[in-house]
C-alpha atoms as a PDB file:
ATOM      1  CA  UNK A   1       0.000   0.000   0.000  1.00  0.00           C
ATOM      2  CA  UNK A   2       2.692   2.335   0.559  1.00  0.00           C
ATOM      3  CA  UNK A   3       4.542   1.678  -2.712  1.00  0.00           C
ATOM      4  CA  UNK A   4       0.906   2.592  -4.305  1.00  0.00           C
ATOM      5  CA  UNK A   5       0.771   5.661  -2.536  1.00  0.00           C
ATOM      6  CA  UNK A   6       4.868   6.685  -3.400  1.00  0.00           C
ATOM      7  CA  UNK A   7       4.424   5.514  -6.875  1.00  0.00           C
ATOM      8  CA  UNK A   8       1.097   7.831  -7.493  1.00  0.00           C
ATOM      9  CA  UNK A   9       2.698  10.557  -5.951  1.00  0.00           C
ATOM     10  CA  UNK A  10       5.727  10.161  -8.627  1.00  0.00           C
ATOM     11  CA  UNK A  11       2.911   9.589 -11.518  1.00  0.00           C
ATOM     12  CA  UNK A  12       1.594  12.205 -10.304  1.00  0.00           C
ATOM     13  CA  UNK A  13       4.482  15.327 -11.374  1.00  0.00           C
ATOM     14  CA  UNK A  14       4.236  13.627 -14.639  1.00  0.00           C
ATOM     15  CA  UNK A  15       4.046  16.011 -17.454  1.00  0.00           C
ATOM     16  CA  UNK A  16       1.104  14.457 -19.001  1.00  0.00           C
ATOM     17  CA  UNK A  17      -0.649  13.710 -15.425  1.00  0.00           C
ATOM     18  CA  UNK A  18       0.077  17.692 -14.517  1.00  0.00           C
ATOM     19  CA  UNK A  19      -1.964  18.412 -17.517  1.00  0.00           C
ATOM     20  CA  UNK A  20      -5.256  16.479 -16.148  1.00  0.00           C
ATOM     21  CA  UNK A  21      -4.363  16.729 -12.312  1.00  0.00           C
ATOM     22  CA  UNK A  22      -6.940  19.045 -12.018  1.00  0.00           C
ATOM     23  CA  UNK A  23      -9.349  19.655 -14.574  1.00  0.00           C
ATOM     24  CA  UNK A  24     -12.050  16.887 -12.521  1.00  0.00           C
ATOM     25  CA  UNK A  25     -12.111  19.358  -9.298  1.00  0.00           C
ATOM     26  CA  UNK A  26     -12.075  22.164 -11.679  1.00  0.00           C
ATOM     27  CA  UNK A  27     -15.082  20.779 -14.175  1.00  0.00           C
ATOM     28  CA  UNK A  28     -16.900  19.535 -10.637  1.00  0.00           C
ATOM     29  CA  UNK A  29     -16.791  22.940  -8.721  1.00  0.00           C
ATOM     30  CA  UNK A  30     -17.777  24.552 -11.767  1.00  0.00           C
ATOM     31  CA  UNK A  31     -20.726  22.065 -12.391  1.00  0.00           C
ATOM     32  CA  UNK A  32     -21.699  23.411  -8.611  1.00  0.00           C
ATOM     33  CA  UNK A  33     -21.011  26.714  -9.112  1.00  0.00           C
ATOM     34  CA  UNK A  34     -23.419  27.033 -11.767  1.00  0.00           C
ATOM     35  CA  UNK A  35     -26.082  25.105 -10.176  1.00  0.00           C
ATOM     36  CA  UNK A  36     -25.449  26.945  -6.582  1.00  0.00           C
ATOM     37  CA  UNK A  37     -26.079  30.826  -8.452  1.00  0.00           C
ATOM     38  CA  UNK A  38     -29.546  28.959 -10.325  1.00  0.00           C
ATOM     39  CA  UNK A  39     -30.887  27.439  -7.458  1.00  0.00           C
ATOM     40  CA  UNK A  40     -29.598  29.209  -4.335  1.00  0.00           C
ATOM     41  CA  UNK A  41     -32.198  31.269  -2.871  1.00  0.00           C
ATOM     42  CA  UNK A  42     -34.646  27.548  -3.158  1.00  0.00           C
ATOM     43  CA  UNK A  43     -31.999  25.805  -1.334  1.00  0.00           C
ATOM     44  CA  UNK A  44     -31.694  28.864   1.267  1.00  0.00           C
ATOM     45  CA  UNK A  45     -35.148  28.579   1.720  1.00  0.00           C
ATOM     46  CA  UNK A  46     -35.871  25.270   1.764  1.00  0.00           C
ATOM     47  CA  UNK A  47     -32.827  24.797   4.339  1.00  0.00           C
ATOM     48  CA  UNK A  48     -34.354  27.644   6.126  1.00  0.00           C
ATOM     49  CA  UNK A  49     -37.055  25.674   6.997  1.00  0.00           C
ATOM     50  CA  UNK A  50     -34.863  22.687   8.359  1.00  0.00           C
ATOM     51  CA  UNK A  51     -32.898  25.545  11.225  1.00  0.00           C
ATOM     52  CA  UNK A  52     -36.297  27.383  11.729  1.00  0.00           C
ATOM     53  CA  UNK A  53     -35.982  26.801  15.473  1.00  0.00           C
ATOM     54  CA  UNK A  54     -32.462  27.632  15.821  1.00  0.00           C
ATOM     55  CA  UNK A  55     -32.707  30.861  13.356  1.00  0.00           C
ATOM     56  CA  UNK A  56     -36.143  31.886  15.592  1.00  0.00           C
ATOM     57  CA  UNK A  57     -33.936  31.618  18.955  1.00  0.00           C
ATOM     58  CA  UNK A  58     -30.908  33.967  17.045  1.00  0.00           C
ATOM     59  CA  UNK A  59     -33.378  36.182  16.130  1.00  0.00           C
ATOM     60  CA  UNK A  60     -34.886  37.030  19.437  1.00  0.00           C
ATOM     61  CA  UNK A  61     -31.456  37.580  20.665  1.00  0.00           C
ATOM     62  CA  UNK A  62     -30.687  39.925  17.941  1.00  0.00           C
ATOM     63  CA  UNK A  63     -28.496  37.522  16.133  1.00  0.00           C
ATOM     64  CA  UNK A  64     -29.861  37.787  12.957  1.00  0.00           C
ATOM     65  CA  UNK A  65     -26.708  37.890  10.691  1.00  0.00           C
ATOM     66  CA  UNK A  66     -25.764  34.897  12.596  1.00  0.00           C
ATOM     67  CA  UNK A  67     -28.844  33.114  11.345  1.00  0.00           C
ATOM     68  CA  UNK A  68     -28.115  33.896   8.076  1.00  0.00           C
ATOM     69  CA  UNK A  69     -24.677  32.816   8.418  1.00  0.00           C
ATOM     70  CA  UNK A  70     -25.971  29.797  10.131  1.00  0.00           C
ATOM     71  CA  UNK A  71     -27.673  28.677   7.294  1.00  0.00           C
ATOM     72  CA  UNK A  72     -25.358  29.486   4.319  1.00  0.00           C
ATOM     73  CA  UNK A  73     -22.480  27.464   6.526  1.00  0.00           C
ATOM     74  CA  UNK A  74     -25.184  24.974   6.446  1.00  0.00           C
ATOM     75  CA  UNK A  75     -25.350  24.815   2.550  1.00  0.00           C
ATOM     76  CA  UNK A  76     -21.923  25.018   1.856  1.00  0.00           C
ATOM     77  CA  UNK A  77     -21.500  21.961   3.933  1.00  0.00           C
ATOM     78  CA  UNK A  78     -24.069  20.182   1.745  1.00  0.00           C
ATOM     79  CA  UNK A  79     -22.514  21.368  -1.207  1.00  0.00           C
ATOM     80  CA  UNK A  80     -18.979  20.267  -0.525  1.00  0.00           C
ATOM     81  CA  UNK A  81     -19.053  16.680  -0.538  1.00  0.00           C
ATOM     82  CA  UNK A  82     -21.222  16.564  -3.262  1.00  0.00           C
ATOM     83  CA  UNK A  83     -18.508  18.851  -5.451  1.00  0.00           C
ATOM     84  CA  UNK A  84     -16.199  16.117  -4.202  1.00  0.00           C
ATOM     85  CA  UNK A  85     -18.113  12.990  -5.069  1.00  0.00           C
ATOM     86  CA  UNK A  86     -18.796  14.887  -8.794  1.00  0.00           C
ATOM     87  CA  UNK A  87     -14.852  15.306  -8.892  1.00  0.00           C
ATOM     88  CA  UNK A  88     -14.208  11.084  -7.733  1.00  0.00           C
ATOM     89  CA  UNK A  89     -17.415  10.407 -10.385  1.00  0.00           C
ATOM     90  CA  UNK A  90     -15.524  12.290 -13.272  1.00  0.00           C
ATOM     91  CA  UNK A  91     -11.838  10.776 -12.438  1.00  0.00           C
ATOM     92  CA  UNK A  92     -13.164   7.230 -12.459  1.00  0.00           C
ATOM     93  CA  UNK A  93     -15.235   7.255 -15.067  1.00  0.00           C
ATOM     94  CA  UNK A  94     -13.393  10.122 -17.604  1.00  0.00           C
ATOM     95  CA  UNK A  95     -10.076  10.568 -16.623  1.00  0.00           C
ATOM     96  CA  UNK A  96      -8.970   6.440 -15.668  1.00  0.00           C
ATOM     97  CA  UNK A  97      -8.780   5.549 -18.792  1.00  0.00           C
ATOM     98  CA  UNK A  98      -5.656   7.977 -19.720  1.00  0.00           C
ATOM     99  CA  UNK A  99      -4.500   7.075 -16.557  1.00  0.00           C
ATOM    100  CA  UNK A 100      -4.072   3.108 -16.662  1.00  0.00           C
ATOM    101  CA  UNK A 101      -2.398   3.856 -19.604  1.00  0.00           C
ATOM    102  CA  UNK A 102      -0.223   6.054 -18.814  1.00  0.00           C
ATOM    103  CA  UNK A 103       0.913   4.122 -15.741  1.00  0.00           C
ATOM    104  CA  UNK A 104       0.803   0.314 -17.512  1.00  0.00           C
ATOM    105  CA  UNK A 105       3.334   1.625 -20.133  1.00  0.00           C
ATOM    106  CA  UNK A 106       5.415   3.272 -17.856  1.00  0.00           C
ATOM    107  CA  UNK A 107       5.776   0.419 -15.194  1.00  0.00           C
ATOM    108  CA  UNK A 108       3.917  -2.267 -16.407  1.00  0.00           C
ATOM    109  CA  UNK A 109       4.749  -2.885 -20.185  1.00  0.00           C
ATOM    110  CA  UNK A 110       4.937  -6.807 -20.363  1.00  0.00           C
ATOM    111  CA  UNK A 111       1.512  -7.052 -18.242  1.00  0.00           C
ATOM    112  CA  UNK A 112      -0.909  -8.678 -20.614  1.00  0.00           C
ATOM    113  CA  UNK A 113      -4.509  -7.194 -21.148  1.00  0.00           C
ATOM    114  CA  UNK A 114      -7.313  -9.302 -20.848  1.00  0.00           C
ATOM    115  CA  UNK A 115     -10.422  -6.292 -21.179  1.00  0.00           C
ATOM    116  CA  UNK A 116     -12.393  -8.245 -18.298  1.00  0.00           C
ATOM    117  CA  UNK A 117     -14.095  -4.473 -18.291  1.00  0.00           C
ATOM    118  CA  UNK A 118     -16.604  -2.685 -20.244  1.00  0.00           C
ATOM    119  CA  UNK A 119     -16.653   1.169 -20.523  1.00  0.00           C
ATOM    120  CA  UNK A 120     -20.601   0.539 -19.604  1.00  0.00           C
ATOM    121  CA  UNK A 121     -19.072  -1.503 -17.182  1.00  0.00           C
ATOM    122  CA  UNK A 122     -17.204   1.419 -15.543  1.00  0.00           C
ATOM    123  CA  UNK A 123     -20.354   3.719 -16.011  1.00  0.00           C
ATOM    124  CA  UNK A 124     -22.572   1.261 -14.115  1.00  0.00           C
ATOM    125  CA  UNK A 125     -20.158   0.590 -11.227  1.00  0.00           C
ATOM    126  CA  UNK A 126     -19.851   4.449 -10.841  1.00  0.00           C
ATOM    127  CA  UNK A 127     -23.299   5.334 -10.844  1.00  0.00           C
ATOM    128  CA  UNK A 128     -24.387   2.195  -8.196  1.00  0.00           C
ATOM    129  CA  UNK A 129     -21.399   3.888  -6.471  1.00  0.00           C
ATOM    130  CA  UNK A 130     -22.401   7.478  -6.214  1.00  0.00           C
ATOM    131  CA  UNK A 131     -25.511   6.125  -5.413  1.00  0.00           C
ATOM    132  CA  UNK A 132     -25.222   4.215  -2.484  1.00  0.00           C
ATOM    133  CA  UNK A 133     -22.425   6.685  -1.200  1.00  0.00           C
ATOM    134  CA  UNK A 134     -25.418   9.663  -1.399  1.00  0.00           C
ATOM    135  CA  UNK A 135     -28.258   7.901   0.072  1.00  0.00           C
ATOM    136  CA  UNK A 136     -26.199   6.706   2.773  1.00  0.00           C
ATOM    137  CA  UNK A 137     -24.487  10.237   3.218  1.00  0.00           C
ATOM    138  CA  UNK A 138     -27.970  11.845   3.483  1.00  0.00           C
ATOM    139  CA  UNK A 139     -29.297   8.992   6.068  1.00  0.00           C
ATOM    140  CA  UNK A 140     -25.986   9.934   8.015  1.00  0.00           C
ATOM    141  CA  UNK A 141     -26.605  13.610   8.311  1.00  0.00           C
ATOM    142  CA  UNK A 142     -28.060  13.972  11.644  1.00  0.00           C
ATOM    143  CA  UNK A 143     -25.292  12.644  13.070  1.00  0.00           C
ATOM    144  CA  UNK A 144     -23.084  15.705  12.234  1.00  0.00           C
ATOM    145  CA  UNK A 145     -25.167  17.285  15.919  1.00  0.00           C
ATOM    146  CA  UNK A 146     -23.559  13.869  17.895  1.00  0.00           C
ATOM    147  CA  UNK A 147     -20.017  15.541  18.743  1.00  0.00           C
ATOM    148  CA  UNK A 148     -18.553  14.878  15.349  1.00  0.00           C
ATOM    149  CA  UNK A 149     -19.774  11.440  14.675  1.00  0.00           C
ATOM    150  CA  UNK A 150     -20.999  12.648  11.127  1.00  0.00           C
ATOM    151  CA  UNK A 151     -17.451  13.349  10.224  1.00  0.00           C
ATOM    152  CA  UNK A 152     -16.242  10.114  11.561  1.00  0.00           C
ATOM    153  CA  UNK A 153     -19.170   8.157   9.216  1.00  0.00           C
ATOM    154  CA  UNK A 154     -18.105  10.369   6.042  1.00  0.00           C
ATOM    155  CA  UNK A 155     -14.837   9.421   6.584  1.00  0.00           C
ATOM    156  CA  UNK A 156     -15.846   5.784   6.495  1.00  0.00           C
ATOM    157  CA  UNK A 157     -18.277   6.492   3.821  1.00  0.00           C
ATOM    158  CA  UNK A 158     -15.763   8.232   1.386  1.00  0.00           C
ATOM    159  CA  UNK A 159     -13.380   5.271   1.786  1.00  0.00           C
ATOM    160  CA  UNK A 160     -16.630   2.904   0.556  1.00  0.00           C
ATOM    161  CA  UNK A 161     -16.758   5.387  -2.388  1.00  0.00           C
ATOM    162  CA  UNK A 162     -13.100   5.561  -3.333  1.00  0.00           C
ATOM    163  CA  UNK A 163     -12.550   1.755  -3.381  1.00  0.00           C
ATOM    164  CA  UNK A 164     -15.457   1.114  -4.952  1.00  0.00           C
ATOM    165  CA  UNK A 165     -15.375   3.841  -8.043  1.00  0.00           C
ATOM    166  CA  UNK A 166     -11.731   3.034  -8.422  1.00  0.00           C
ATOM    167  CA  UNK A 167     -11.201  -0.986  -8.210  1.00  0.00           C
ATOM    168  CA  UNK A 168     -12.923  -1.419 -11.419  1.00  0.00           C
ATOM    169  CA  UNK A 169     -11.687   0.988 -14.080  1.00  0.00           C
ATOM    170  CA  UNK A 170      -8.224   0.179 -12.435  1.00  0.00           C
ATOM    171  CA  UNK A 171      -8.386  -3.534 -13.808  1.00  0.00           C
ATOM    172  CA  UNK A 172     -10.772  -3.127 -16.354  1.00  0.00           C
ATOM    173  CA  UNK A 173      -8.533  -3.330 -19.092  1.00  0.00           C
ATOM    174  CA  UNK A 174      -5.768  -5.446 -17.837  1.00  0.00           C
ATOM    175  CA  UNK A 175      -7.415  -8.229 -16.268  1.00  0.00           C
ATOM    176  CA  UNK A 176      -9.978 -10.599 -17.011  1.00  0.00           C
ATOM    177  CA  UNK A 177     -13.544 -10.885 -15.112  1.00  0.00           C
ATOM    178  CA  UNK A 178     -12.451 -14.006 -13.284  1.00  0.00           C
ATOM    179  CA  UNK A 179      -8.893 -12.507 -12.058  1.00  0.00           C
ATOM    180  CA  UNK A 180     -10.871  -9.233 -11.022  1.00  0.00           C
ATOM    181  CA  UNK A 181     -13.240 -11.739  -8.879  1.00  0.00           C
ATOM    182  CA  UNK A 182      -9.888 -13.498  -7.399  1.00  0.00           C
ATOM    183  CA  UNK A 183      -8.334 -10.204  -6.310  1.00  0.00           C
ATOM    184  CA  UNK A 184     -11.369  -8.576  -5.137  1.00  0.00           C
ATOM    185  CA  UNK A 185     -12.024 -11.605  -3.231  1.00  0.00           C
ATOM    186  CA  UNK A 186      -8.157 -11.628  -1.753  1.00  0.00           C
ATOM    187  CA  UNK A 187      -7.299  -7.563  -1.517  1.00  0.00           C
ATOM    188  CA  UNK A 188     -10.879  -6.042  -0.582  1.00  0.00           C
ATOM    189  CA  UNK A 189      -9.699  -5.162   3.192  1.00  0.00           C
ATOM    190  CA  UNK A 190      -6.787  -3.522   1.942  1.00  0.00           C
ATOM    191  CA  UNK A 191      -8.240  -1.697  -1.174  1.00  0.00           C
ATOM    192  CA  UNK A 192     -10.965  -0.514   1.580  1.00  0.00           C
ATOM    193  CA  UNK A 193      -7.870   0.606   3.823  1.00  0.00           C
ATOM    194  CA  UNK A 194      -5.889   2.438   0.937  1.00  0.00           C
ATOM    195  CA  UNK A 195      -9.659   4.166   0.357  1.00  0.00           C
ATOM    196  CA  UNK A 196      -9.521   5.302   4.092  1.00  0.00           C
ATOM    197  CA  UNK A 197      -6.115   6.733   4.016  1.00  0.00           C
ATOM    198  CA  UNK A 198      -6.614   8.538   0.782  1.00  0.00           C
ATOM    199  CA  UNK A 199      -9.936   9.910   2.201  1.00  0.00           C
ATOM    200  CA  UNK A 200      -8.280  11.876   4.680  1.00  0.00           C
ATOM    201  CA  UNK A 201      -6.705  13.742   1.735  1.00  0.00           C
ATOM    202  CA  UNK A 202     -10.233  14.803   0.659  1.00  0.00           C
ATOM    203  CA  UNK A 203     -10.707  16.589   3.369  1.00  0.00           C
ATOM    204  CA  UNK A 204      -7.350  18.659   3.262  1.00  0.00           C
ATOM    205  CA  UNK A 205      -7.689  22.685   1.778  1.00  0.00           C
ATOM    206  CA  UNK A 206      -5.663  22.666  -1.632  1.00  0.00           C
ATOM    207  CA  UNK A 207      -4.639  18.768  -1.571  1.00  0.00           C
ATOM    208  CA  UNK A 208      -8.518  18.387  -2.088  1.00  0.00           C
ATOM    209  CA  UNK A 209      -7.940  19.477  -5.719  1.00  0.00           C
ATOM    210  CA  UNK A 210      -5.666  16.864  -6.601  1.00  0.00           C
ATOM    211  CA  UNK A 211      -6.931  14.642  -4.605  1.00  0.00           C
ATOM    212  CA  UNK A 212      -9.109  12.748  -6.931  1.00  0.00           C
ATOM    213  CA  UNK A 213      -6.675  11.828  -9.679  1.00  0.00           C
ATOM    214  CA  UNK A 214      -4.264  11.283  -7.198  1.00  0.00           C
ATOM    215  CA  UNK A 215      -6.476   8.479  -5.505  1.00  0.00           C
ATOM    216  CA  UNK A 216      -6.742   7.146  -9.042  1.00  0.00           C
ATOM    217  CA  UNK A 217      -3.270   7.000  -9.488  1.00  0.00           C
ATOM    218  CA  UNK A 218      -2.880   5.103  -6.236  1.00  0.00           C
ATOM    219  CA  UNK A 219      -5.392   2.212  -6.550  1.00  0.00           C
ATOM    220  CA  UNK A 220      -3.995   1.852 -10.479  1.00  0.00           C
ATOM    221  CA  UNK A 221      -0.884   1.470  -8.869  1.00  0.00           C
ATOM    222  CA  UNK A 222      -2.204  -1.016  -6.037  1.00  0.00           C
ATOM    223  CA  UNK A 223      -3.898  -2.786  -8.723  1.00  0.00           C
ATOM    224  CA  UNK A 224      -1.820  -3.539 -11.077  1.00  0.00           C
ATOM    225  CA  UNK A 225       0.806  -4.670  -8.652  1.00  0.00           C
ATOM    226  CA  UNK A 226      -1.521  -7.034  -7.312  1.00  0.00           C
ATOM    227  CA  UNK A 227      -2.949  -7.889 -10.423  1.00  0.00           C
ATOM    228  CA  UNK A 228       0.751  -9.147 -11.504  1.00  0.00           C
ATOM    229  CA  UNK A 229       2.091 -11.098  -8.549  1.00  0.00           C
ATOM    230  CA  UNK A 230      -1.182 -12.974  -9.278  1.00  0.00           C
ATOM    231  CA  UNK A 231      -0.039 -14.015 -12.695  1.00  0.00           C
ATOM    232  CA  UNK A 232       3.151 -14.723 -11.272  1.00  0.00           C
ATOM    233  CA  UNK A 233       1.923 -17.025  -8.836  1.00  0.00           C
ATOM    234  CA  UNK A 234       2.400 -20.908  -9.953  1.00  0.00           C
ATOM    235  CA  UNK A 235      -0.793 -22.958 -10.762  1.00  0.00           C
ATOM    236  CA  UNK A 236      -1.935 -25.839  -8.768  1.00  0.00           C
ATOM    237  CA  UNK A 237      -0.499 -29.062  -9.690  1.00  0.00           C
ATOM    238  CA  UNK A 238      -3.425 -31.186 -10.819  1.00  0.00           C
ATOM    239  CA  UNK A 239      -3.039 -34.732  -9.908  1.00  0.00           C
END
């Protein structure tokens, strides 16, 4: 796991990686940008409903710009991980395929490719991704008033969504269905781990923005590695 993480951070001051590093974060934020200055005063209103009691008790205290600011704070909170999980949605799905084969030349040139993947493949497993991650996210949301247990169940939940967008474009094109099965079956505690270490990056100011092709880089990386030491292994002797 940690040559993964040192060899994405090399792949990563590529000259041709540099060039995509951070156009998903870029393309996501402006995806939410747009859709935040259409639909903001709904959202402001419709979350103004949801703090109604707290934004009454600021109020009669004469805290009214803290009300507002309550509520904004509140939306921008919202907003955020979405942005992210747009970002992860675009790298897998968009930006993987440049990436495998950028990194399979470079340090995996006699690995043979066995296309157990499908680019409708790679669209399905992203959207059943995103999908669980969000429904789960929103179930989770009242636990952000428990003393910080939200955080602690995003964190968990943004590991689920890392491993699971990236573990399939990462093979898709290298191995076949049945060695994806074997390594999946073999590697899924420590693809989940790598996706709870990188997850803490998506959290950091600035490393956020290269955070998602970064993550890529890393479970190509993991991947692959795997993926080989598998087809080095000898077969069973059958008697």
């Amino acid at each position: 796991m940690l040559r993964a993480l040192l060899d994405a951070a090399k792949s990563l001051f590529h000259p041709k990686i540099i060039v995509i590093v951070l156009w998903p974060m870029v393309l996501a934020l402006i995806v939410w940008g747009v859709l935040a200055w259409v639909f903001w005063a709904d959202w402001m209103q419709l979350l103004g409903g949801w703090v109604q009691p707290a934004q009454a008790y600021l109020n009669q205290h004469d805290f009214l710009w803290l009300a507002s600011a309550l509520t904004v704070a509140l939306l921008l909170l919202l907003i955020t991980p979405l942005a992210l999980t747009t970002a992860l949605f675009i790298a897998a799905v968009f930006a993987m395929p440049m990436l495998v084969r950028h990194v399979a030349e470079r340090d995996f040139p006699a690995l043979e490719k066995r296309h157990g993947g499908t680019f409708v493949g790679s669209v399905w497993n992203a959207l059943a991704a995103v999908g669980v991650f969000i429904g789960l996210w929103l179930l989770s949301l009242p636990l952000w008033l428990l003393m910080g247990l939200g955080a602690l169940v995003s964190l968990v939940l943004t590991a689920y969504l890392n491993q699971r967008l990236f573990r399939y474009d990462a093979l898709a094109e290298h191995a076949s269905a049945a060695e994806f099965d074997q390594l999946l079956e073999r590697h899924s505690g420590g693809l989940y781990l790598l996706g709870l270490v990188l997850a803490l990056l998506h959290f950091v100011p600035v490393l956020n923005l290269v955070s998602p092709v970064y993550t890529a880089l890393a479970y190509i990386h993991y991947s692959l590695v795997k993926l080989q030491r598998l087809r080095e292994q000898p077969l069973p002797v059958v008697a």
